[in-house]
PDB file of N, CA and C in Angstrom:
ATOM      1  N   UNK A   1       0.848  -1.169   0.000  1.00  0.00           N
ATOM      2  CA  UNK A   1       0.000   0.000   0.000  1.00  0.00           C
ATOM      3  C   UNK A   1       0.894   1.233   0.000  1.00  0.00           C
ATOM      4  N   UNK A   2       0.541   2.114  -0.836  1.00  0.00           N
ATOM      5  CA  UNK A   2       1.329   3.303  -1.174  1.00  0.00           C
ATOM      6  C   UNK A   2       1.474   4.371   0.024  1.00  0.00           C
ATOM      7  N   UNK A   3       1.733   5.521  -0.195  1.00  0.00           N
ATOM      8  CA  UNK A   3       2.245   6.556   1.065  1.00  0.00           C
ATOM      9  C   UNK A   3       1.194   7.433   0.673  1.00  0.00           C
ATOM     10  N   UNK A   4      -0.057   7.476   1.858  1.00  0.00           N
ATOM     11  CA  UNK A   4      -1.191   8.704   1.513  1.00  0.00           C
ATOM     12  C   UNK A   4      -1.363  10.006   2.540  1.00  0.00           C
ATOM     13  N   UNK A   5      -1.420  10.630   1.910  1.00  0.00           N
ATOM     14  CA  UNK A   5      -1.408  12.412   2.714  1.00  0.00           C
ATOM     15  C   UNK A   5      -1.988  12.328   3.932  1.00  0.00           C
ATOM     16  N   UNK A   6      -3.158  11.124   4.518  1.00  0.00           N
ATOM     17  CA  UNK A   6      -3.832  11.346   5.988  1.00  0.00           C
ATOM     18  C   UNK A   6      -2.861  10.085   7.086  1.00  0.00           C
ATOM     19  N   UNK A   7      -1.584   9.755   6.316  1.00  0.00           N
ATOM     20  CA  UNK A   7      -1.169   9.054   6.956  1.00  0.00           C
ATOM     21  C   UNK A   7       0.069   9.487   7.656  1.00  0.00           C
ATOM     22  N   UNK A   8       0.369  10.985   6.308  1.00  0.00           N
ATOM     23  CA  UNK A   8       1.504  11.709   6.922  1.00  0.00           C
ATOM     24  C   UNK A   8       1.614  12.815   7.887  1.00  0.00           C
ATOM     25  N   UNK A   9       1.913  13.286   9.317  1.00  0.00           N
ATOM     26  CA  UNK A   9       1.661  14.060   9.853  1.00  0.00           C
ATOM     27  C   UNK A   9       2.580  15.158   9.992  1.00  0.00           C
ATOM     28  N   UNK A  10       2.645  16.483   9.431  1.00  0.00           N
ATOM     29  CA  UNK A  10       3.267  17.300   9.267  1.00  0.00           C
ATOM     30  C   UNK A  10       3.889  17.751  10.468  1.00  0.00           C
ATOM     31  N   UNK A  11       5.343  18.076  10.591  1.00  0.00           N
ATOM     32  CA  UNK A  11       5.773  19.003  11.676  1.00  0.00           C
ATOM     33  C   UNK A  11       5.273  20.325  12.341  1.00  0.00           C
ATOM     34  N   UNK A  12       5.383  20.060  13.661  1.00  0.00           N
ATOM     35  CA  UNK A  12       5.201  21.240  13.859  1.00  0.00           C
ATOM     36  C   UNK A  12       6.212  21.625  14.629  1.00  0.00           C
ATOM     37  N   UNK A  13       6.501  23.271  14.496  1.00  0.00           N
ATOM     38  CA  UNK A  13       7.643  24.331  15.246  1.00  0.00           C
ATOM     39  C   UNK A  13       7.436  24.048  16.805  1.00  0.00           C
ATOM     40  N   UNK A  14       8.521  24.571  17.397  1.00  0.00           N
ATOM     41  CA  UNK A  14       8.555  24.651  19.028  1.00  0.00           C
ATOM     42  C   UNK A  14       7.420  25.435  19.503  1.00  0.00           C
ATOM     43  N   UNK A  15       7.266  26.814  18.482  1.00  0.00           N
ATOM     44  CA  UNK A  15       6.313  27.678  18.729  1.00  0.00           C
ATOM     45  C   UNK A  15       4.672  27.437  19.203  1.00  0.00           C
ATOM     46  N   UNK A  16       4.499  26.699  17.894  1.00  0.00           N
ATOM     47  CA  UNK A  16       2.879  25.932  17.875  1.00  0.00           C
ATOM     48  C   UNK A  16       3.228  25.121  18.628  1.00  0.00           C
ATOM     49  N   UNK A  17       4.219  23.984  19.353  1.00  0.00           N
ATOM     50  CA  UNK A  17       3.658  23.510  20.537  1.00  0.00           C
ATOM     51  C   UNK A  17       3.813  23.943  21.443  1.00  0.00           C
ATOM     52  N   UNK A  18       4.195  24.629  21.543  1.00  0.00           N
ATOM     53  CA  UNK A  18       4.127  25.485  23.141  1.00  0.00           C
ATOM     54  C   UNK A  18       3.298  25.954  23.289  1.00  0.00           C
ATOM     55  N   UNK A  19       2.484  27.079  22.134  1.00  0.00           N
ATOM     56  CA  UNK A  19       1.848  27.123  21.988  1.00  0.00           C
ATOM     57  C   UNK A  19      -0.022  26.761  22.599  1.00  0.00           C
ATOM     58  N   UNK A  20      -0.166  25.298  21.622  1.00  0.00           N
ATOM     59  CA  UNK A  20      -0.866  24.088  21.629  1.00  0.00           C
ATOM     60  C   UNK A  20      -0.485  23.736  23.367  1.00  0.00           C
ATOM     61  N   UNK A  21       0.385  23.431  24.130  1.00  0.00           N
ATOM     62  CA  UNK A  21       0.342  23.385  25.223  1.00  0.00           C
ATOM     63  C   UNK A  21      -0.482  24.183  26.166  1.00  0.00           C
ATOM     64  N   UNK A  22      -0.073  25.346  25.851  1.00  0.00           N
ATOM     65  CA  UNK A  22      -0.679  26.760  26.750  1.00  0.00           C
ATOM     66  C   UNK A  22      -2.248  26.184  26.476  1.00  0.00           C
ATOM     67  N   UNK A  23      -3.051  26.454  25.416  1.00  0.00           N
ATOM     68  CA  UNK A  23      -3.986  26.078  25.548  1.00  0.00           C
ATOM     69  C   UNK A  23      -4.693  24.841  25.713  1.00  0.00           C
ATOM     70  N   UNK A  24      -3.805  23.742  25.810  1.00  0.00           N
ATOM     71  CA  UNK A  24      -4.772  22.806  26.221  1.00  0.00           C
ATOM     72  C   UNK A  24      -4.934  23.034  28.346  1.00  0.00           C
ATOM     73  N   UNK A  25      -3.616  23.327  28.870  1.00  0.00           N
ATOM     74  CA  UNK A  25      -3.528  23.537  29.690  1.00  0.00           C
ATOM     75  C   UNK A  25      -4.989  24.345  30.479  1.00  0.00           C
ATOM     76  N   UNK A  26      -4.914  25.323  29.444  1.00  0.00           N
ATOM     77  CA  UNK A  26      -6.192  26.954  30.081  1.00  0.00           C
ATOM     78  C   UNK A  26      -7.463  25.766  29.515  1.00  0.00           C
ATOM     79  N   UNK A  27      -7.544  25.208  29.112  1.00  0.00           N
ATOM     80  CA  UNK A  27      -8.733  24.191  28.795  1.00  0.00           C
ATOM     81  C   UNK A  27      -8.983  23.321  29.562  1.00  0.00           C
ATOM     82  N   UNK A  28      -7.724  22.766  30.112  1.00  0.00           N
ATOM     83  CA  UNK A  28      -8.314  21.881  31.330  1.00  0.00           C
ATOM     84  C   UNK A  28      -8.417  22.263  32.843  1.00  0.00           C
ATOM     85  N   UNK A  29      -8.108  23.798  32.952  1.00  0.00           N
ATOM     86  CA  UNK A  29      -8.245  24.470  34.001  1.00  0.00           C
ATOM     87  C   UNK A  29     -10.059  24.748  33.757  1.00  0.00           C
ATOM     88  N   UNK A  30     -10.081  25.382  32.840  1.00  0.00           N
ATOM     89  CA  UNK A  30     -11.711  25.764  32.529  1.00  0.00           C
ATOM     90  C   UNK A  30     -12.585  24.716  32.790  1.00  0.00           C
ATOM     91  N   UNK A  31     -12.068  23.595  32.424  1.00  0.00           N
ATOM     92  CA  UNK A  31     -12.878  22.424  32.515  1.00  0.00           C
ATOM     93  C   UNK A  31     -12.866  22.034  33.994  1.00  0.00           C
ATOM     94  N   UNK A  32     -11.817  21.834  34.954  1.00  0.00           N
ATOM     95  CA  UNK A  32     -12.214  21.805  36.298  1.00  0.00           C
ATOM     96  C   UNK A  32     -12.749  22.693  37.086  1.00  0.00           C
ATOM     97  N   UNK A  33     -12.768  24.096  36.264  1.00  0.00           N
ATOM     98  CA  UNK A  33     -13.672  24.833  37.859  1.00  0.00           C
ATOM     99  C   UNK A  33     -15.151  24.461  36.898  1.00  0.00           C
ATOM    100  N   UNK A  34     -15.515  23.801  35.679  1.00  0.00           N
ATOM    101  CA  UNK A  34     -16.893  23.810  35.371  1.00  0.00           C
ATOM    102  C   UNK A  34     -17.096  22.551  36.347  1.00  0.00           C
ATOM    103  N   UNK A  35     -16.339  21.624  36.265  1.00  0.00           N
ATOM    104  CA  UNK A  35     -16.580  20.788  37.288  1.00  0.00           C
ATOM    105  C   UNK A  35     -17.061  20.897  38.517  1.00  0.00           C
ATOM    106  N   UNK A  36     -16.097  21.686  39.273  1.00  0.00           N
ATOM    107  CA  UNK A  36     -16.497  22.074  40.310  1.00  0.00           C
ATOM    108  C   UNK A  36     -17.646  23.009  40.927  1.00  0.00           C
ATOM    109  N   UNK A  37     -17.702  23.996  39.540  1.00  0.00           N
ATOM    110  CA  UNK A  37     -19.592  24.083  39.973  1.00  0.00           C
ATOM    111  C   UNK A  37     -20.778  22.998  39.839  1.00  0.00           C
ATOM    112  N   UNK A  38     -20.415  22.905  38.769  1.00  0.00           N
ATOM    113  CA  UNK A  38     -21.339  21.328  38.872  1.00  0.00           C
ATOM    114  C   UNK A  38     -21.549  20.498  40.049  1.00  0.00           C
ATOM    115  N   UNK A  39     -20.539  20.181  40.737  1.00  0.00           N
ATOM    116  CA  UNK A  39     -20.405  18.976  41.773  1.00  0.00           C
ATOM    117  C   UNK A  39     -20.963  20.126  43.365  1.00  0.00           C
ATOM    118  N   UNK A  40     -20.955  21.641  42.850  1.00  0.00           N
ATOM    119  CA  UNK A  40     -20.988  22.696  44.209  1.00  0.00           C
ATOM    120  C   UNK A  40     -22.930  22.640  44.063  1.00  0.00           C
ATOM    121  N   UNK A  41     -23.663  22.729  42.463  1.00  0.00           N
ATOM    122  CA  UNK A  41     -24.416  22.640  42.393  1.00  0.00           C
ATOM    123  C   UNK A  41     -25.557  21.340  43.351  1.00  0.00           C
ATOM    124  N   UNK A  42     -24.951  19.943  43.527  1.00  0.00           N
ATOM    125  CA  UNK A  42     -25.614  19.236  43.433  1.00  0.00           C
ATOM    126  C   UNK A  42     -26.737  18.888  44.698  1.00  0.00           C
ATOM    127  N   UNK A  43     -26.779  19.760  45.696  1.00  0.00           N
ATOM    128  CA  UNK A  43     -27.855  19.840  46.518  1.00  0.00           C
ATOM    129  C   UNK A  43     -28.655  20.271  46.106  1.00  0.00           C
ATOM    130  N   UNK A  44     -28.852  21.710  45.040  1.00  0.00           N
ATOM    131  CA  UNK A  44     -29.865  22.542  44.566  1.00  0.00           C
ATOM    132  C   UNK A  44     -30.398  21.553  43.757  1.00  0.00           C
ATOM    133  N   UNK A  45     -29.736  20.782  43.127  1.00  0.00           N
ATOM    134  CA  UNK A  45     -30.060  19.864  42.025  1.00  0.00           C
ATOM    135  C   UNK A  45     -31.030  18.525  42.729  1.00  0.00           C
ATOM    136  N   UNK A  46     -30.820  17.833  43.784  1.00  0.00           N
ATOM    137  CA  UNK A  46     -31.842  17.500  44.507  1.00  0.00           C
ATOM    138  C   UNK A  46     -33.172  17.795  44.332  1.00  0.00           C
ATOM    139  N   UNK A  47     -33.098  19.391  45.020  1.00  0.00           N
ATOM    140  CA  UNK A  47     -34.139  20.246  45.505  1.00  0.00           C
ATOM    141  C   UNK A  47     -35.213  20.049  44.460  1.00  0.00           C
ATOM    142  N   UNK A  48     -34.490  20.070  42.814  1.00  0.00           N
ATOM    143  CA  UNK A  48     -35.197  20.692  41.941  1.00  0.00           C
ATOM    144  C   UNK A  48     -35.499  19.802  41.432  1.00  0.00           C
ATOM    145  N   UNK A  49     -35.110  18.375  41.587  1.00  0.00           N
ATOM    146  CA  UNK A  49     -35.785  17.441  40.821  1.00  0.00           C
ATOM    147  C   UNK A  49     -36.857  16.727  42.052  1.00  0.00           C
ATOM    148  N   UNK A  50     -36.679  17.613  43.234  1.00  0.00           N
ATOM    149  CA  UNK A  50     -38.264  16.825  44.232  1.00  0.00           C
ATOM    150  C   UNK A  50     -39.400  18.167  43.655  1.00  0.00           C
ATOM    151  N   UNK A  51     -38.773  18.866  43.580  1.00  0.00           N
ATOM    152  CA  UNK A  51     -39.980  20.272  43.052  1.00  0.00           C
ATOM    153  C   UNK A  51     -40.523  20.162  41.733  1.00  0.00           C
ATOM    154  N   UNK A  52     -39.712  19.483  40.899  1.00  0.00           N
ATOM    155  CA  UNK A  52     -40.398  19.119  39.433  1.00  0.00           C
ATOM    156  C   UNK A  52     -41.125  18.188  40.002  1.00  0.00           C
ATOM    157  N   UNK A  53     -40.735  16.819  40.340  1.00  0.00           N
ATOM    158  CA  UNK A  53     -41.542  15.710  40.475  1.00  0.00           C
ATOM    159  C   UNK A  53     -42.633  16.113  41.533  1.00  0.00           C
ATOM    160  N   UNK A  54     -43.173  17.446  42.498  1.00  0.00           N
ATOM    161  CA  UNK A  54     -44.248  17.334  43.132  1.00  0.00           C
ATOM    162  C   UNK A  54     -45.113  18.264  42.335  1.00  0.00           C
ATOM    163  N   UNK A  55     -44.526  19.138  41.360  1.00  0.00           N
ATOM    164  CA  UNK A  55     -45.038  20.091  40.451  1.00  0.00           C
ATOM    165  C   UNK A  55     -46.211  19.029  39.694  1.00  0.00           C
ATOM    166  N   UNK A  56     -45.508  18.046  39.361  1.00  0.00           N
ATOM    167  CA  UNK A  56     -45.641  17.132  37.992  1.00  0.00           C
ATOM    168  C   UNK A  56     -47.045  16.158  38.246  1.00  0.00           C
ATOM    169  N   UNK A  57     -46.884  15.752  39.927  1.00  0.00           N
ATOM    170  CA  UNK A  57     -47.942  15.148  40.129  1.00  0.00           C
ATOM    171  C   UNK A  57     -48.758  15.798  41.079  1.00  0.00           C
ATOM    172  N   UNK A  58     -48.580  17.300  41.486  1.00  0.00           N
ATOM    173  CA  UNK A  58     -49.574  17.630  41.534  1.00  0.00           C
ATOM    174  C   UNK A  58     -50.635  18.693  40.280  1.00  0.00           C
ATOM    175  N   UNK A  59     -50.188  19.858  39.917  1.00  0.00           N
ATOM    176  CA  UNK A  59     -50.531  20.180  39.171  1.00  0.00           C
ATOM    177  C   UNK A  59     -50.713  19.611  37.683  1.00  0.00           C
ATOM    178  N   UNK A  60     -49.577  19.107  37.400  1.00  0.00           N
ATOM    179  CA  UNK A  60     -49.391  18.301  36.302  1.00  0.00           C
ATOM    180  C   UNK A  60     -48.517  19.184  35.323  1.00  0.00           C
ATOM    181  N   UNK A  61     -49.050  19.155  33.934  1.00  0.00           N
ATOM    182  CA  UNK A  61     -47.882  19.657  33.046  1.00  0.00           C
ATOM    183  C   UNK A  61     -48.715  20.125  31.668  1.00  0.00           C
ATOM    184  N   UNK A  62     -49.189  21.455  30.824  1.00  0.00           N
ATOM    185  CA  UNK A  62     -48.957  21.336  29.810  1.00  0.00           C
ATOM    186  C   UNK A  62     -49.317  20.261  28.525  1.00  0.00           C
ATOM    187  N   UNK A  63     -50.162  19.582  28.183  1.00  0.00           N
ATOM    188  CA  UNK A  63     -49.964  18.602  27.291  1.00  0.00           C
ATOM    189  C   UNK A  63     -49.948  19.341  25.738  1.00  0.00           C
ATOM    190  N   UNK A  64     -51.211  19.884  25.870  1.00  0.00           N
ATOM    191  CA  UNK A  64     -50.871  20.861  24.152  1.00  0.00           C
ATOM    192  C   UNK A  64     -51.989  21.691  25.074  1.00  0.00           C
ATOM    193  N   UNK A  65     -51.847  23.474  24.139  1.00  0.00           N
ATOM    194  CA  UNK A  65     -52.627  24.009  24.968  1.00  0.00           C
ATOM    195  C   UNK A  65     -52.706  24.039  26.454  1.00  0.00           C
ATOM    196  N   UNK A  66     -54.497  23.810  26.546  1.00  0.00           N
ATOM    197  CA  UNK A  66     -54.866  24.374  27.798  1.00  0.00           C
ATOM    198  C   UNK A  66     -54.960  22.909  28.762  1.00  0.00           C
ATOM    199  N   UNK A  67     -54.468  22.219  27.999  1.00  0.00           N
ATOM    200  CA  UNK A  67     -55.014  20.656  28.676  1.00  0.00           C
ATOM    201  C   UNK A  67     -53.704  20.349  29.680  1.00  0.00           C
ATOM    202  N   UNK A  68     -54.148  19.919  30.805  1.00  0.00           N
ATOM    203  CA  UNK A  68     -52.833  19.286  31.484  1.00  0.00           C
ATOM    204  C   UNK A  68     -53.146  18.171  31.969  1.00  0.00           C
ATOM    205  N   UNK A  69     -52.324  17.464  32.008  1.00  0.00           N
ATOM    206  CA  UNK A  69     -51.485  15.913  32.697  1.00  0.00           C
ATOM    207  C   UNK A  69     -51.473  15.943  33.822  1.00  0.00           C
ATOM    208  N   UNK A  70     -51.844  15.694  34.773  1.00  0.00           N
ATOM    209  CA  UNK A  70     -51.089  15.021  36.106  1.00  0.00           C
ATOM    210  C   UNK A  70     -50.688  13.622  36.187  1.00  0.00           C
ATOM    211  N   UNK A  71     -49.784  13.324  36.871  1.00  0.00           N
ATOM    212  CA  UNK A  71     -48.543  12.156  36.570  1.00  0.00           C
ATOM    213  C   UNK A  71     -48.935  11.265  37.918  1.00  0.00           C
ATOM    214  N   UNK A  72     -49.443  10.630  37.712  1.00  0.00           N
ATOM    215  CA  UNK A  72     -50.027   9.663  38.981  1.00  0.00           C
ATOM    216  C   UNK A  72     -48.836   9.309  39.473  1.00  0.00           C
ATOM    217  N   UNK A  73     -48.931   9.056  40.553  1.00  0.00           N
ATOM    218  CA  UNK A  73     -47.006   8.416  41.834  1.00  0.00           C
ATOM    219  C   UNK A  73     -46.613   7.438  40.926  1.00  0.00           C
ATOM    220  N   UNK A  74     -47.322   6.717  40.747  1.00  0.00           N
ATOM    221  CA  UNK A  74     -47.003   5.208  39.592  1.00  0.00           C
ATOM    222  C   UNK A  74     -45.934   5.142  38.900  1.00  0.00           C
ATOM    223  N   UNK A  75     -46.273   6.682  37.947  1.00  0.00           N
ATOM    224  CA  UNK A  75     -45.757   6.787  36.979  1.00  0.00           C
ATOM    225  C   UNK A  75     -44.261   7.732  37.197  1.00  0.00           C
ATOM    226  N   UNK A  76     -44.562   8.117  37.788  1.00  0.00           N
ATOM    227  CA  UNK A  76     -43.309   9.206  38.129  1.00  0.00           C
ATOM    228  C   UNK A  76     -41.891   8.239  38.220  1.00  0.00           C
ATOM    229  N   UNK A  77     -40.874   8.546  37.940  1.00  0.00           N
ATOM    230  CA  UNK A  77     -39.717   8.019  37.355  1.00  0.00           C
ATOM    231  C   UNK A  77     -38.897   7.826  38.964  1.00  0.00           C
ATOM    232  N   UNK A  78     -38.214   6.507  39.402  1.00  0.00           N
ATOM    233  CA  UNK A  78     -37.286   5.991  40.335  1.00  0.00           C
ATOM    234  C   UNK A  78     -35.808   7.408  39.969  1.00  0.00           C
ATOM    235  N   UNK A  79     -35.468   7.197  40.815  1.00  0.00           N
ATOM    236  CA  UNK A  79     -33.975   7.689  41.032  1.00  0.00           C
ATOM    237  C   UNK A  79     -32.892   6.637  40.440  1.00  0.00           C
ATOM    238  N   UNK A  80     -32.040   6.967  39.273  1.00  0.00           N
ATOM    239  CA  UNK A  80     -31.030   5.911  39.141  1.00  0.00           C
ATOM    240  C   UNK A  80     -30.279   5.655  40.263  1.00  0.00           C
ATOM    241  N   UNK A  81     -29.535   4.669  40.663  1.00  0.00           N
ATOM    242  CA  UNK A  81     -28.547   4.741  41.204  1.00  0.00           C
ATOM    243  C   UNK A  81     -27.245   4.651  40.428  1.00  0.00           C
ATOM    244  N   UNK A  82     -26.456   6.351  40.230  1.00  0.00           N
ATOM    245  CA  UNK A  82     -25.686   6.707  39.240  1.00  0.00           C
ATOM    246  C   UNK A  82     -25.227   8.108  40.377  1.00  0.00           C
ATOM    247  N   UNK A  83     -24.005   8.473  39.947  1.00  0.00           N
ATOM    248  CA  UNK A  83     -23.796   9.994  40.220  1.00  0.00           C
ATOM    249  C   UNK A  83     -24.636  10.495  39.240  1.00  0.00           C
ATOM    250  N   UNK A  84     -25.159  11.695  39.595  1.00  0.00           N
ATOM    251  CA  UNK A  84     -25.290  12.567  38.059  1.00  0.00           C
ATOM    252  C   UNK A  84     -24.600  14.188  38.452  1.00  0.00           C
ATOM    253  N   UNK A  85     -23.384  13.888  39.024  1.00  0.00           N
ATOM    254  CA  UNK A  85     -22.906  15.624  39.122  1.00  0.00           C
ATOM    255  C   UNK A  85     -23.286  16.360  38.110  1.00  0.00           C
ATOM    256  N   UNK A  86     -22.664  15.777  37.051  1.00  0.00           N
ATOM    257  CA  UNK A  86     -22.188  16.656  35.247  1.00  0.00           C
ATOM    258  C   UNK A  86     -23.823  16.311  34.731  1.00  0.00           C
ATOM    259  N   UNK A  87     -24.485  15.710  34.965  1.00  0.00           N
ATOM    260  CA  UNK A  87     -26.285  15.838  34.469  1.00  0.00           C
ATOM    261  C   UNK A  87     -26.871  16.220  35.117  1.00  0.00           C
ATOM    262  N   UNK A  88     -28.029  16.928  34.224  1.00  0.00           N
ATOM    263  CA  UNK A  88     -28.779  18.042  35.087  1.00  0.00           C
ATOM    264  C   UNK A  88     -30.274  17.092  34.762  1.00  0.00           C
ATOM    265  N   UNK A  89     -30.373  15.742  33.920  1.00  0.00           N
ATOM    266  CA  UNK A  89     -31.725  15.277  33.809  1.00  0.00           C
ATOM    267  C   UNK A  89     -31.207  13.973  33.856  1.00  0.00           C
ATOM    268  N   UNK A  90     -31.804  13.424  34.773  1.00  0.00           N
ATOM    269  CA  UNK A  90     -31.665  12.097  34.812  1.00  0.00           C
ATOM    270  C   UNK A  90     -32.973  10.763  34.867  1.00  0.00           C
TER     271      UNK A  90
END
C-alpha cells in the first residue's frame, strides 16, 4: 500500500507547541472549575428534581394548549442509582 497524505503528519515548530500546550492547559483548568460548579451545584439539584416531580404530580404539566397531565405516583420516574454531578436530567 502506497504513502497517503492522511497518513503523513506534518511538523510542527517549538512555537505551535508550546503554543498548543498553553492552551490545552487553560482548557483543562476551565474544565475543572466547570466541574467544580457542577459537583458545588448538586444539593440545589436534589431540591429541583423533588420540586419538578411534586409540580408534575400535583398540578401536572402542559400537554398541548390548555389541557394538562397530572402524573399519577405510579408513573413518576425511580432515582437511578448513578452519580449525576455533570447531568442536570436524569
Amino acid at each position: 500500500m502506497g504513502d497517503r497524505v492522511q497518513h503523513k503528519k506534518p511538523s510542527m515548530s517549538a512555537e505551535a507547541r508550546e503554543w498548543l500546550e498553553q492552551e490545552t492547559d487553560a482548557q483543562e483548568r476551565r474544565y475543572a472549575g466547570i466541574v467544580a460548579e457542577q459537583e458545588a451545584l448538586t444539593p440545589d439539584r436534589e431540591q429541583w428534581y423533588a420540586q419538578f416531580l411534586e409540580i408534575v404530580s400535583t398540578r401536572g404539566f402542559n400537554v398541548t394548549g390548555d389541557q394538562r397531565r397530572v402524573i399519577p405516583e405510579d408513573e413518576l420516574p425511580t432515582r437511578p442509582d448513578r452519580d449525576d454531578a455533570m447531568k442536570v436530567v436524569w
